[in-house]
PDB file of N, CA and C in Angstrom:
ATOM      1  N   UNK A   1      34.815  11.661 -22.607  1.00  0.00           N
ATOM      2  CA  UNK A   1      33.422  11.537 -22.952  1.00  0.00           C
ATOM      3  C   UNK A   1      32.772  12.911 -22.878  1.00  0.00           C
ATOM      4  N   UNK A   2      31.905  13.009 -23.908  1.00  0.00           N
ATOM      5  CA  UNK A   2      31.272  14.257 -23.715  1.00  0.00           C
ATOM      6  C   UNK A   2      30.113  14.505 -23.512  1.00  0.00           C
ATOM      7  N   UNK A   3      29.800  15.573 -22.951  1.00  0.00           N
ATOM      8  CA  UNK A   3      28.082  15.571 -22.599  1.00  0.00           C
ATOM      9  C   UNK A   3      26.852  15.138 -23.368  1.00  0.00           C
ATOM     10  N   UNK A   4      27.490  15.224 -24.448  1.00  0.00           N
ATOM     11  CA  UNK A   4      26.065  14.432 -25.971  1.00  0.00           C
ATOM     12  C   UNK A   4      26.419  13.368 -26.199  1.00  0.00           C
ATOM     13  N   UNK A   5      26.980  12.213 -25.234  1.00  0.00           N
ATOM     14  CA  UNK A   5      27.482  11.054 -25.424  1.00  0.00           C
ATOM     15  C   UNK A   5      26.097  10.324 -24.647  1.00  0.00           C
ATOM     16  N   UNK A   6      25.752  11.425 -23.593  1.00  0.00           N
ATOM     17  CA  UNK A   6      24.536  11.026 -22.367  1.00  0.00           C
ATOM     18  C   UNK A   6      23.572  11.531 -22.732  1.00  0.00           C
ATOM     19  N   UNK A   7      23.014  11.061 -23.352  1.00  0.00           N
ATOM     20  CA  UNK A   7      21.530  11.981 -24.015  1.00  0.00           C
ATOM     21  C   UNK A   7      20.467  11.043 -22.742  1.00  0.00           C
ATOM     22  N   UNK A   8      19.517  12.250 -22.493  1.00  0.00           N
ATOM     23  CA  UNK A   8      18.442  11.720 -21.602  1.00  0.00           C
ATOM     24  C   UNK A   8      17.411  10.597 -22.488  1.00  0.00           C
ATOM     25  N   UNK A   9      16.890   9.702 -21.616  1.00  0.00           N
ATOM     26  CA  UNK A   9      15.885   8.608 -21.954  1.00  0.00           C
ATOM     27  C   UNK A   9      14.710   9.314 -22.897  1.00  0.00           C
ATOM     28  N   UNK A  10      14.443   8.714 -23.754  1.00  0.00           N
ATOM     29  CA  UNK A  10      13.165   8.932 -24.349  1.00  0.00           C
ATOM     30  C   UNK A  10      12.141   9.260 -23.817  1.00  0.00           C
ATOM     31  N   UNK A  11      11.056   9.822 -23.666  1.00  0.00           N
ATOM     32  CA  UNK A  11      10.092   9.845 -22.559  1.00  0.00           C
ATOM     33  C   UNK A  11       8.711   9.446 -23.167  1.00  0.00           C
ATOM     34  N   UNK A  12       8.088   8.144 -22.779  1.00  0.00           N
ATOM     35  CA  UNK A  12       7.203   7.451 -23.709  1.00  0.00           C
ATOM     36  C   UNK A  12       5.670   7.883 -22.842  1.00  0.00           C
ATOM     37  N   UNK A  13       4.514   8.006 -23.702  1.00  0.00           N
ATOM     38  CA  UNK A  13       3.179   8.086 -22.713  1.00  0.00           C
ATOM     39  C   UNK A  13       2.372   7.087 -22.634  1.00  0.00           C
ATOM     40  N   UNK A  14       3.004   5.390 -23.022  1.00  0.00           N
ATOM     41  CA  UNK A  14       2.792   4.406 -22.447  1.00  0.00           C
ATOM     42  C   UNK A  14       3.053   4.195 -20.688  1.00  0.00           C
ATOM     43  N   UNK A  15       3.659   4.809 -19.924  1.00  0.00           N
ATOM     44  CA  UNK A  15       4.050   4.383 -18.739  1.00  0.00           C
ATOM     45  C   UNK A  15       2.306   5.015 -18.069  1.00  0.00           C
ATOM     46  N   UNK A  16       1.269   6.033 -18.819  1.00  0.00           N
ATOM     47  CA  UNK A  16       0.440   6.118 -18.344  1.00  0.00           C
ATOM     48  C   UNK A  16      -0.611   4.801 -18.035  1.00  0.00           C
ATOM     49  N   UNK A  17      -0.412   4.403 -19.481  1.00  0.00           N
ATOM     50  CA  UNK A  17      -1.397   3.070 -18.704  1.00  0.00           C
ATOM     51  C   UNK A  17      -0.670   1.726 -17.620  1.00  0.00           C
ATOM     52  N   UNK A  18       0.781   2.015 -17.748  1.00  0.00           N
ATOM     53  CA  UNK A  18       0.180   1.587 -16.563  1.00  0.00           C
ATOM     54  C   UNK A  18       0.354   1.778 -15.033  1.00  0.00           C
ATOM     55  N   UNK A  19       0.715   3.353 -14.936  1.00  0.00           N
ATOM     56  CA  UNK A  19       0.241   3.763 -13.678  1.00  0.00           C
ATOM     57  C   UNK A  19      -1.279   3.847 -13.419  1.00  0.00           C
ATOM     58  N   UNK A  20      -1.836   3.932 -14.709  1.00  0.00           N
ATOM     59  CA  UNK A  20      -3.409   3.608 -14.212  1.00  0.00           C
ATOM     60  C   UNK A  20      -3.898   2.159 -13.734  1.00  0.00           C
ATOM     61  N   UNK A  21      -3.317   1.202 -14.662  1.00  0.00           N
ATOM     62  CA  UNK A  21      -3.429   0.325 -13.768  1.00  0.00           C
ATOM     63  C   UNK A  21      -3.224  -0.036 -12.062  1.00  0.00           C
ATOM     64  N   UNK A  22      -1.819   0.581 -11.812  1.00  0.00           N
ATOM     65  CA  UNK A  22      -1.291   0.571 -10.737  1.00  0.00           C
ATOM     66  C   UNK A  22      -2.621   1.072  -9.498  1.00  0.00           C
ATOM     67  N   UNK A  23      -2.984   2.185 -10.346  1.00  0.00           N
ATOM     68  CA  UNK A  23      -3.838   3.142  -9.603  1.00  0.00           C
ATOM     69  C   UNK A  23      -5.689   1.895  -9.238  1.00  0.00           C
ATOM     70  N   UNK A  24      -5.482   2.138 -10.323  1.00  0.00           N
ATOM     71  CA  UNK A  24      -6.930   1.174  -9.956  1.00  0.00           C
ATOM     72  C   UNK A  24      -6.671  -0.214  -9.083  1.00  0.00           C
ATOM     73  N   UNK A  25      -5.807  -1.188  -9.012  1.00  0.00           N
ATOM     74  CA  UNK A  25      -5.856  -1.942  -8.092  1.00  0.00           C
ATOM     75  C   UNK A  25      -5.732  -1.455  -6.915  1.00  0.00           C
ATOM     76  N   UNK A  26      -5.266   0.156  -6.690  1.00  0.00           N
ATOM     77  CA  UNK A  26      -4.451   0.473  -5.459  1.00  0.00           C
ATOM     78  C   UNK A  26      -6.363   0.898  -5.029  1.00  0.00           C
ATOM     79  N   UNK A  27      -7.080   1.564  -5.866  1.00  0.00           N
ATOM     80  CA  UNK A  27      -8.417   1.774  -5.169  1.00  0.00           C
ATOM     81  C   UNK A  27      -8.914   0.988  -4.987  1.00  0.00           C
ATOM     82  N   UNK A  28      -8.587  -0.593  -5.365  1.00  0.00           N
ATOM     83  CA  UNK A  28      -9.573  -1.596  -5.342  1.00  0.00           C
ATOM     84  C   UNK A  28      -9.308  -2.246  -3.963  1.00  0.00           C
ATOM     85  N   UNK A  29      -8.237  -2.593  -3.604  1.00  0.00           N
ATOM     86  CA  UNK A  29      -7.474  -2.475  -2.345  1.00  0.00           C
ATOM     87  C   UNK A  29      -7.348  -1.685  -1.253  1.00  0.00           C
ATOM     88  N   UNK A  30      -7.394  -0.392  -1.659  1.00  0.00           N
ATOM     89  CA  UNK A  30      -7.151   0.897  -0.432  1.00  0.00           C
ATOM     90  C   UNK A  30      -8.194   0.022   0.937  1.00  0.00           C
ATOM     91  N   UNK A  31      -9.441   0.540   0.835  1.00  0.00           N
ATOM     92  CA  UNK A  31      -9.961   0.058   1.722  1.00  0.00           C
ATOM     93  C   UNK A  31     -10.056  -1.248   2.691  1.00  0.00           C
ATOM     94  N   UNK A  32     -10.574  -2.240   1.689  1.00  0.00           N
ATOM     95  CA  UNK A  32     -10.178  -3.382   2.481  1.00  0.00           C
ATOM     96  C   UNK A  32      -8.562  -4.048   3.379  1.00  0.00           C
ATOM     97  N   UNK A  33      -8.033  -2.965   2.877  1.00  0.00           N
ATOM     98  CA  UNK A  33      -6.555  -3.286   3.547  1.00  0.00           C
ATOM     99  C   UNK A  33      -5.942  -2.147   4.726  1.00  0.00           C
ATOM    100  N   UNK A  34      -6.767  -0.794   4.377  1.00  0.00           N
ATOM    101  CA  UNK A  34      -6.916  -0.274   6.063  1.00  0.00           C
ATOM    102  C   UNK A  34      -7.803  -0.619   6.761  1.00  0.00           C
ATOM    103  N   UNK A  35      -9.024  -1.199   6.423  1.00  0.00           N
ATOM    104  CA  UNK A  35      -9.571  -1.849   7.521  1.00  0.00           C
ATOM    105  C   UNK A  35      -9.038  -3.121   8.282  1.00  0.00           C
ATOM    106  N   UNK A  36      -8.418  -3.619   7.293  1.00  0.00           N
ATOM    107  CA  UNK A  36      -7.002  -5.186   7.759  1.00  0.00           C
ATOM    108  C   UNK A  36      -6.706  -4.888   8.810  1.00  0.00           C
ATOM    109  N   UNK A  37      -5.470  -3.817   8.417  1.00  0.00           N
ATOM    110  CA  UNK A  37      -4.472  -3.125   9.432  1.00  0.00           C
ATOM    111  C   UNK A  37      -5.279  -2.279  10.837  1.00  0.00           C
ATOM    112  N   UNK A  38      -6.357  -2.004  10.839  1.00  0.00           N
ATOM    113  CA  UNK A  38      -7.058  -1.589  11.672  1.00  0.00           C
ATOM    114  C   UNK A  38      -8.004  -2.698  12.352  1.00  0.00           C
ATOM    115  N   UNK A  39      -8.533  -3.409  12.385  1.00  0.00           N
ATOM    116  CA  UNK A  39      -9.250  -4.442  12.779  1.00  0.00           C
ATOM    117  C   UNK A  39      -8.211  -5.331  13.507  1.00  0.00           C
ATOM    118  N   UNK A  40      -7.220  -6.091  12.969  1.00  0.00           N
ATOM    119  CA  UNK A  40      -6.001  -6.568  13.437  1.00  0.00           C
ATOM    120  C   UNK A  40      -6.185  -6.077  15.229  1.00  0.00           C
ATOM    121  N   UNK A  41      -5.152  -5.150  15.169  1.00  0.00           N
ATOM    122  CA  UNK A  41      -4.833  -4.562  16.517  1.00  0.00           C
ATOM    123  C   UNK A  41      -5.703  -4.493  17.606  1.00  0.00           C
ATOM    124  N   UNK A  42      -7.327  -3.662  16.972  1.00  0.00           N
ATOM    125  CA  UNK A  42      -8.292  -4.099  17.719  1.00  0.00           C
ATOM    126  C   UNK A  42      -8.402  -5.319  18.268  1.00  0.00           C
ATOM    127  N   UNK A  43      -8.511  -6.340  17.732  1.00  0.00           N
ATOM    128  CA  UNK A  43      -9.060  -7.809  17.936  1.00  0.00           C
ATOM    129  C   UNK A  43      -8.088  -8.264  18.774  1.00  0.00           C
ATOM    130  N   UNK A  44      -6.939  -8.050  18.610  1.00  0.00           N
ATOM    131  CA  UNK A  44      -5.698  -8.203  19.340  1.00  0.00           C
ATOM    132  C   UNK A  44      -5.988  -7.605  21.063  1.00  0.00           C
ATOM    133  N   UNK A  45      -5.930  -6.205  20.953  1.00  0.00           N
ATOM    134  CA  UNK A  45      -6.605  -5.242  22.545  1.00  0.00           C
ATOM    135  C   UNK A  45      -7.744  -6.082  23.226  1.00  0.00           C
ATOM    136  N   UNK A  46      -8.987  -6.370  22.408  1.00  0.00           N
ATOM    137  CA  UNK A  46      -9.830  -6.884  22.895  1.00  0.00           C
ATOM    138  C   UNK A  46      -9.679  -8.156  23.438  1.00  0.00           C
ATOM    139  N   UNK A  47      -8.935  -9.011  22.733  1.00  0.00           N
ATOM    140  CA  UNK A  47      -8.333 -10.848  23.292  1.00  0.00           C
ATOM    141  C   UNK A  47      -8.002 -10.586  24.729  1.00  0.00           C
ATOM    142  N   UNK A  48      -6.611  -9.388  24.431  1.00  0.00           N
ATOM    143  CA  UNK A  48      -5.674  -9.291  25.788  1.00  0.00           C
ATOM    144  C   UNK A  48      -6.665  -8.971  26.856  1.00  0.00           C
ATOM    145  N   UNK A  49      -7.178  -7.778  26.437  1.00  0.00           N
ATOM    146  CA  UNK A  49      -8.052  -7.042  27.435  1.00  0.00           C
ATOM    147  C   UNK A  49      -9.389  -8.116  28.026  1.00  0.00           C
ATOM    148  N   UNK A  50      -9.716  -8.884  27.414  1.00  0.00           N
ATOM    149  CA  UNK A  50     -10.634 -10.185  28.031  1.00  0.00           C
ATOM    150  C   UNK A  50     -10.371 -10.757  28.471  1.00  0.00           C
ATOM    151  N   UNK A  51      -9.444 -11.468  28.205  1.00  0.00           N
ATOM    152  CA  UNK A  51      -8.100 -12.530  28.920  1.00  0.00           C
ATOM    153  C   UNK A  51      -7.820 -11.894  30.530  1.00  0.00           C
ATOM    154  N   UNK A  52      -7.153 -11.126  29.728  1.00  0.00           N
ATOM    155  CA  UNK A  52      -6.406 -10.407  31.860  1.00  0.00           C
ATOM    156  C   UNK A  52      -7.415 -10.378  32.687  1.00  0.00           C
ATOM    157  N   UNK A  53      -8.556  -9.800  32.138  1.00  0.00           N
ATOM    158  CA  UNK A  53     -10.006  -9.594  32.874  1.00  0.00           C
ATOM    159  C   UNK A  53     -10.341 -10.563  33.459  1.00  0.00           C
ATOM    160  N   UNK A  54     -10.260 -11.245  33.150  1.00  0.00           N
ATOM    161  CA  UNK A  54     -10.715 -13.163  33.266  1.00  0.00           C
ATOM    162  C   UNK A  54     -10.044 -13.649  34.568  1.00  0.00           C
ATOM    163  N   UNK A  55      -8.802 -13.027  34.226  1.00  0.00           N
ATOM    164  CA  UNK A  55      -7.573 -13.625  35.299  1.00  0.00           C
ATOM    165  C   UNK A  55      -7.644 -12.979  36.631  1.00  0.00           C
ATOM    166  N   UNK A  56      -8.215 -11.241  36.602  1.00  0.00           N
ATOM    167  CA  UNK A  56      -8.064 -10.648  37.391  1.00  0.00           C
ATOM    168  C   UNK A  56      -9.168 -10.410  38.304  1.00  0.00           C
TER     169      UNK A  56
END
């Protein structure tokens, strides 16, 4: 086999739309989903940390 048997992929400038898509749900999301992941844990500290308090 020879090296011009492997010709590289076409390279199309459709894949832009839809990394823009990608992109815009990812801003539509960003926030409300580090505040998720951040609120979580809190609420979690605060339960424990009330609880033991309670006990102790």
């Amino acid at each position: 086999m020879r090296a011009k048997d492997f010709a590289p992929p076409s390279v199309s400038l459709r894949f832009v739309q839809v990394w823009r898509r990608n992109f815009l749900v990812w801003r539509k999301l960003a926030i409300p989903s580090m505040l998720g992941n951040l609120a979580d844990p809190m609420f979690y500290l605060l339960a424990l940390g009330y609880g033991l308090g309670a006990l102790i």
